[in-house]
Structure formats: structure tokens, C-alpha cells
PDB file of N, CA and C in Angstrom:
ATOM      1  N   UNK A   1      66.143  72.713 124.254  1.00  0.00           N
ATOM      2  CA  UNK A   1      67.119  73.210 123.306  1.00  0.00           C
ATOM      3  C   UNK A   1      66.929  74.712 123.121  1.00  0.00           C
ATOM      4  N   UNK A   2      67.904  75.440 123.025  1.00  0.00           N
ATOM      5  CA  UNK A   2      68.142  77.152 123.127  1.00  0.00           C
ATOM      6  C   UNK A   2      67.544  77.412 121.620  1.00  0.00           C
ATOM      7  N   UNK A   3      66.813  77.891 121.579  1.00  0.00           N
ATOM      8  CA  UNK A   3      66.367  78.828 120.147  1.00  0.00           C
ATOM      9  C   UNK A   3      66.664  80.101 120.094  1.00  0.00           C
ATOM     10  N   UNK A   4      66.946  80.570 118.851  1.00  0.00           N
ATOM     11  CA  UNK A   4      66.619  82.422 118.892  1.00  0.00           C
ATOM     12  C   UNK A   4      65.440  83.077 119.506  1.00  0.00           C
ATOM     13  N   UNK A   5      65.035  83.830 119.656  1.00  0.00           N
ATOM     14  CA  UNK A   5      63.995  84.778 119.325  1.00  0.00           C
ATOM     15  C   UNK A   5      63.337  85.088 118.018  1.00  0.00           C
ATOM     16  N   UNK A   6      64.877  85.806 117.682  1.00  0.00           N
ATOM     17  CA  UNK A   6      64.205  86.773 116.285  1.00  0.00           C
ATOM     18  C   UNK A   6      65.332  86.530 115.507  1.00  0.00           C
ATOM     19  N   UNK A   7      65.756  86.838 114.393  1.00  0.00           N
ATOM     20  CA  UNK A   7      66.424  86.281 113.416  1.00  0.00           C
ATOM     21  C   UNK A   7      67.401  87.551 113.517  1.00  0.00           C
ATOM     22  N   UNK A   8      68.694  86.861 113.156  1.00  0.00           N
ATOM     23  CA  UNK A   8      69.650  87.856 113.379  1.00  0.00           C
ATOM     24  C   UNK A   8      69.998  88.366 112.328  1.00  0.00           C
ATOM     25  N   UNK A   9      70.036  90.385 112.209  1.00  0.00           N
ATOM     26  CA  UNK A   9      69.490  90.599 111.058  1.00  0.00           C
ATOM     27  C   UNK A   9      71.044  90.493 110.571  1.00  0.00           C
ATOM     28  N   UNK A  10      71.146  91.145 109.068  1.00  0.00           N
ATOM     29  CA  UNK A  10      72.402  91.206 107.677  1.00  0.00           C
ATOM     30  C   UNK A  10      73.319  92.004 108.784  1.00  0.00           C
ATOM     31  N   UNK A  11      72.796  92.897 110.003  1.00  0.00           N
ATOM     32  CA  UNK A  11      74.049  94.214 109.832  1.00  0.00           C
ATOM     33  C   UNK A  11      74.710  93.458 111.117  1.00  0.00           C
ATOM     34  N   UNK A  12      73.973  92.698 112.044  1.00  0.00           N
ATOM     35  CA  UNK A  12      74.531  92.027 113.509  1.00  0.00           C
ATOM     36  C   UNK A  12      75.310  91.145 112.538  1.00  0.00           C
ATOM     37  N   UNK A  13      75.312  90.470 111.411  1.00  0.00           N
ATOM     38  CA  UNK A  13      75.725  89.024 111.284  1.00  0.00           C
ATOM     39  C   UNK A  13      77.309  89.634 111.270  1.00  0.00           C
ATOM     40  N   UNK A  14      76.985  91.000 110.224  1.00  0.00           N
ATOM     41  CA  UNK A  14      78.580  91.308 109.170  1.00  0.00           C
ATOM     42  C   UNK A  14      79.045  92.175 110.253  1.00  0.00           C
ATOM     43  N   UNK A  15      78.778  92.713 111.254  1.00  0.00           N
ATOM     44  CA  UNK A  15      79.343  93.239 112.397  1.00  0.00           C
ATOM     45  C   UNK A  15      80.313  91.954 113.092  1.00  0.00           C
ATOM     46  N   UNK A  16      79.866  90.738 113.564  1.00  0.00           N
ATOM     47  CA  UNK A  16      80.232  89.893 113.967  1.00  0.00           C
ATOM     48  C   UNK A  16      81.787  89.052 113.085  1.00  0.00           C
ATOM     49  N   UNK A  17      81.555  89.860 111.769  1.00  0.00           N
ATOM     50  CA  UNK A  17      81.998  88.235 111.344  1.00  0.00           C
ATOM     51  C   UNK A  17      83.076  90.024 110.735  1.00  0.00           C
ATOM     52  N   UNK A  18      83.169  91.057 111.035  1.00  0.00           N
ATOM     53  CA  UNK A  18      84.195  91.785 110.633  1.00  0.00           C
ATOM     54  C   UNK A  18      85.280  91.817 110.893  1.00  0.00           C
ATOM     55  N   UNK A  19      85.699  91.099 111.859  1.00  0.00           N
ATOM     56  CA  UNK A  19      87.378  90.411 112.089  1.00  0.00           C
ATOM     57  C   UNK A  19      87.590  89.539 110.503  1.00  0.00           C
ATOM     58  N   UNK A  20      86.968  88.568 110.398  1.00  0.00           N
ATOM     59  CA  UNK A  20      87.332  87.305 109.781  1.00  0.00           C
ATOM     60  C   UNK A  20      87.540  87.786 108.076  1.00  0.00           C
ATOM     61  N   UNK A  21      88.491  88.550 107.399  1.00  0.00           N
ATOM     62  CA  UNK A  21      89.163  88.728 106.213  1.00  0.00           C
ATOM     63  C   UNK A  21      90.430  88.184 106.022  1.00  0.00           C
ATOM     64  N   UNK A  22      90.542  88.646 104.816  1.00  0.00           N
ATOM     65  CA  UNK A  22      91.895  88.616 104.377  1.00  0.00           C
ATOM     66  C   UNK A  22      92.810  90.149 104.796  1.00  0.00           C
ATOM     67  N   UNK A  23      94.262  89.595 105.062  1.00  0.00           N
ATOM     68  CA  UNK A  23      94.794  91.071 104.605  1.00  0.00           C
ATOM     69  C   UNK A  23      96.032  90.632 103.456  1.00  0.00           C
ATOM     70  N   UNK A  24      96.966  91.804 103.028  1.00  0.00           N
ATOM     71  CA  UNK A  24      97.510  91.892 102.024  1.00  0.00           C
ATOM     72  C   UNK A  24      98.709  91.596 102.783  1.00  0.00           C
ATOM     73  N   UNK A  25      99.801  90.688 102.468  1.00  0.00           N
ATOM     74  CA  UNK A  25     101.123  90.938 103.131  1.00  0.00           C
ATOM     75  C   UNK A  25     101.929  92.065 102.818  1.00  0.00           C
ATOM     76  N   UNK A  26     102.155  92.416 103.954  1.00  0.00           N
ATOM     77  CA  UNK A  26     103.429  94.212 103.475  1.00  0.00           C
ATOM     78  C   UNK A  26     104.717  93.759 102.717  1.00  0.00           C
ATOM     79  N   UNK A  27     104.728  94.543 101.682  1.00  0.00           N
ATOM     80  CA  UNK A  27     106.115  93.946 100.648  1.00  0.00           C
ATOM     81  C   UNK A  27     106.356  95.651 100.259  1.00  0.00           C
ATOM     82  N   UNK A  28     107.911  95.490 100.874  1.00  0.00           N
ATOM     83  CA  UNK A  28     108.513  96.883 100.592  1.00  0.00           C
ATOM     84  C   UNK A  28     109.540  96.702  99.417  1.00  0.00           C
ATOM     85  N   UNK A  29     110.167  97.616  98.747  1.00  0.00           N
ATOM     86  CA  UNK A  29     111.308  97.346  97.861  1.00  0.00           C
ATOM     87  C   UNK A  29     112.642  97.480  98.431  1.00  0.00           C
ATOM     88  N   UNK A  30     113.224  96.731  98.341  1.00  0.00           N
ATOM     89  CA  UNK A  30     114.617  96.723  98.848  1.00  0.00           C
ATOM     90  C   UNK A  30     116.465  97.186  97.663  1.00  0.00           C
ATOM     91  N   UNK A  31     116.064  98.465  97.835  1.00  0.00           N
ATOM     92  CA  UNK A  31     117.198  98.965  97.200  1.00  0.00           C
ATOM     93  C   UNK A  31     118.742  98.639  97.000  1.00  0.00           C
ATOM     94  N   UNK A  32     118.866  98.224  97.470  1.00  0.00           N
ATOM     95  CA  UNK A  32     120.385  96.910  97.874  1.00  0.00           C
ATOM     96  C   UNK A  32     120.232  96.218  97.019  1.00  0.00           C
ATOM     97  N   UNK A  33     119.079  95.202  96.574  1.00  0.00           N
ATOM     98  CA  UNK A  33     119.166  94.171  96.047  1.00  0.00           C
ATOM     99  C   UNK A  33     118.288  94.632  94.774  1.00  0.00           C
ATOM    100  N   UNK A  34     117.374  95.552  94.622  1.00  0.00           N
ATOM    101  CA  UNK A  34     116.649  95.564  93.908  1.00  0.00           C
ATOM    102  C   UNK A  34     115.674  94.673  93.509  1.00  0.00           C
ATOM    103  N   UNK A  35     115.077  94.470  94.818  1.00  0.00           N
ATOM    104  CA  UNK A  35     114.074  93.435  94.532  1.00  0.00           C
ATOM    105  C   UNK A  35     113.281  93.489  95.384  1.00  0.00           C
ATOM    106  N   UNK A  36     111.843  92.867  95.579  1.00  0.00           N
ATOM    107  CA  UNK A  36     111.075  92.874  96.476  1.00  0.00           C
ATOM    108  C   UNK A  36     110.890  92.485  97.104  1.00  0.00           C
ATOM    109  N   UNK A  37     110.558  92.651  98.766  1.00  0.00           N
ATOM    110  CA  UNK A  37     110.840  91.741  99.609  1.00  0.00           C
ATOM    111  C   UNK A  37     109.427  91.631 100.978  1.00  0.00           C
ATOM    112  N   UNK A  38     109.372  91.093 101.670  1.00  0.00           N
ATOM    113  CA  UNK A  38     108.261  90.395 102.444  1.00  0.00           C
ATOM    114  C   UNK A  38     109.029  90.752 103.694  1.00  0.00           C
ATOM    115  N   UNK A  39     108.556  91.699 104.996  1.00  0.00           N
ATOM    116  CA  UNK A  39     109.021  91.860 106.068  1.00  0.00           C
ATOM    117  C   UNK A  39     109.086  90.801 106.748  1.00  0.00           C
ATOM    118  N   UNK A  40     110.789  90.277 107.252  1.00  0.00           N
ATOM    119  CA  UNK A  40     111.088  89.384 108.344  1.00  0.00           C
ATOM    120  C   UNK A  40     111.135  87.896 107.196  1.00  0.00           C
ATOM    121  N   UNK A  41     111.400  88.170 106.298  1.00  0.00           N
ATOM    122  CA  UNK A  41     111.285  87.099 104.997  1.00  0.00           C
ATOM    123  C   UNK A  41     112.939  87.521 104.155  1.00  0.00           C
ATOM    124  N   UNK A  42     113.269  86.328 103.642  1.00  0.00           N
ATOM    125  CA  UNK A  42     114.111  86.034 102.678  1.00  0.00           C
ATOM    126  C   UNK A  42     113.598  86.931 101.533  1.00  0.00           C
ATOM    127  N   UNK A  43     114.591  87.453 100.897  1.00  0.00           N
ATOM    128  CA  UNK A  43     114.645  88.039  99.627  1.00  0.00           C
ATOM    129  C   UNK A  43     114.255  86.938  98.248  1.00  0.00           C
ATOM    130  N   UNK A  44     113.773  87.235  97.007  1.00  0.00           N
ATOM    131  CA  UNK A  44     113.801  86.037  96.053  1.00  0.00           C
ATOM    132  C   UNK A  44     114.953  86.014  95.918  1.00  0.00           C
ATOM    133  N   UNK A  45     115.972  86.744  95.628  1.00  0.00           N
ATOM    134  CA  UNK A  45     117.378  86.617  95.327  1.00  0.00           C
ATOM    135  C   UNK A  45     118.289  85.921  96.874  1.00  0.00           C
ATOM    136  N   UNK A  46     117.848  85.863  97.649  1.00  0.00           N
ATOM    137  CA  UNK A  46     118.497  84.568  98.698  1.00  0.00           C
ATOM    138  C   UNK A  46     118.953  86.271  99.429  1.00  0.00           C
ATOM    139  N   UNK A  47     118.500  87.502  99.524  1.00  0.00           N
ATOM    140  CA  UNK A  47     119.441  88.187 101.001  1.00  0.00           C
ATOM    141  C   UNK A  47     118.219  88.408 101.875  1.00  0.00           C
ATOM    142  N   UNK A  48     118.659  88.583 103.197  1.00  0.00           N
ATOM    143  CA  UNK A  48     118.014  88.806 104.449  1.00  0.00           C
ATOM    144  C   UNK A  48     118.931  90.130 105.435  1.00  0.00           C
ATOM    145  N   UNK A  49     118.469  91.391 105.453  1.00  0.00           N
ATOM    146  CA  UNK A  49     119.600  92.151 106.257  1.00  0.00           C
ATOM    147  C   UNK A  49     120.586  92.578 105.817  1.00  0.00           C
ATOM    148  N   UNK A  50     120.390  92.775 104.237  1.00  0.00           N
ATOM    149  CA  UNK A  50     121.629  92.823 103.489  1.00  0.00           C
ATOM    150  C   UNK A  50     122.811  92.072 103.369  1.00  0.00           C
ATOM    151  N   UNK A  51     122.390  90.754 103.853  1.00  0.00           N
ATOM    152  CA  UNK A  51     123.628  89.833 103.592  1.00  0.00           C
ATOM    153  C   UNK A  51     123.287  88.550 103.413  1.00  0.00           C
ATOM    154  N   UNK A  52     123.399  87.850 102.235  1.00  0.00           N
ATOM    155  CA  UNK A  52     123.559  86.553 101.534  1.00  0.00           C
ATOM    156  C   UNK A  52     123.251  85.470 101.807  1.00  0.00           C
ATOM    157  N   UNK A  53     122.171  85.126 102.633  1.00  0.00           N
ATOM    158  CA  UNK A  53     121.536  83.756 102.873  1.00  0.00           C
ATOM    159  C   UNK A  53     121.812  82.785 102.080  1.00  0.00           C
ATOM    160  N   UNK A  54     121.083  82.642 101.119  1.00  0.00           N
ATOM    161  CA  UNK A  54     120.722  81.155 100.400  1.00  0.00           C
ATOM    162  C   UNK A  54     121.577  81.712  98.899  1.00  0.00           C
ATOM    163  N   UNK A  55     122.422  80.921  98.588  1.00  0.00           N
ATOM    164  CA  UNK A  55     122.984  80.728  97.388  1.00  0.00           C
ATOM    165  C   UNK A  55     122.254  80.629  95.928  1.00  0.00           C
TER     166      UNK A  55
END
């Protein structure tokens, strides 16, 4: 069975594992509607592209 050597120190671990976060979703304001919106996402008020999706 494969063992370590030597113990892998705090800075190799958090080097390794520095992909694996969170990020923030991009939310721009949308002046048309006045409201906020989520790129490539429905508006809360139902527009997409400036025009009227969901009722």
C-alpha cells in the first residue's frame, strides 16, 4: 500500500485545493426595467432582451 513520505504541509494542501470556492454570480442593473438582473437569466419582472417573457 502507497504511503506518504512526509506530511503534506498547510501551504501544498491550500495551493491544491485553490480552484475549489465559491464565486459571486454577476448581476448587472437593467435600466429598461429597472431591476436587477442575472446574465443570460430572466428578469424578476418576467423580461429577457428587453422583451416580455413570463407574464
Amino acid at each position: 500500500m502507497a504511503v506518504p513520505a512526509r506530511k503534506t504541509s498547510k501551504a501544498k494542501k491550500r495551493l491544491r485545493r485553490m480552484h475549489k470556492k465559491l464565486s459571486l454570480p454577476t448581476i448587472s442593473f437593467n435600466e429598461e426595467t429597472d431591476d436587477y438582473q442575472r446574465s443570460h437569466h430572466v428578469s424578476l419582472k418576467g423580461y429577457y432582451k428587453g422583451r416580455k417573457v413570463i407574464e
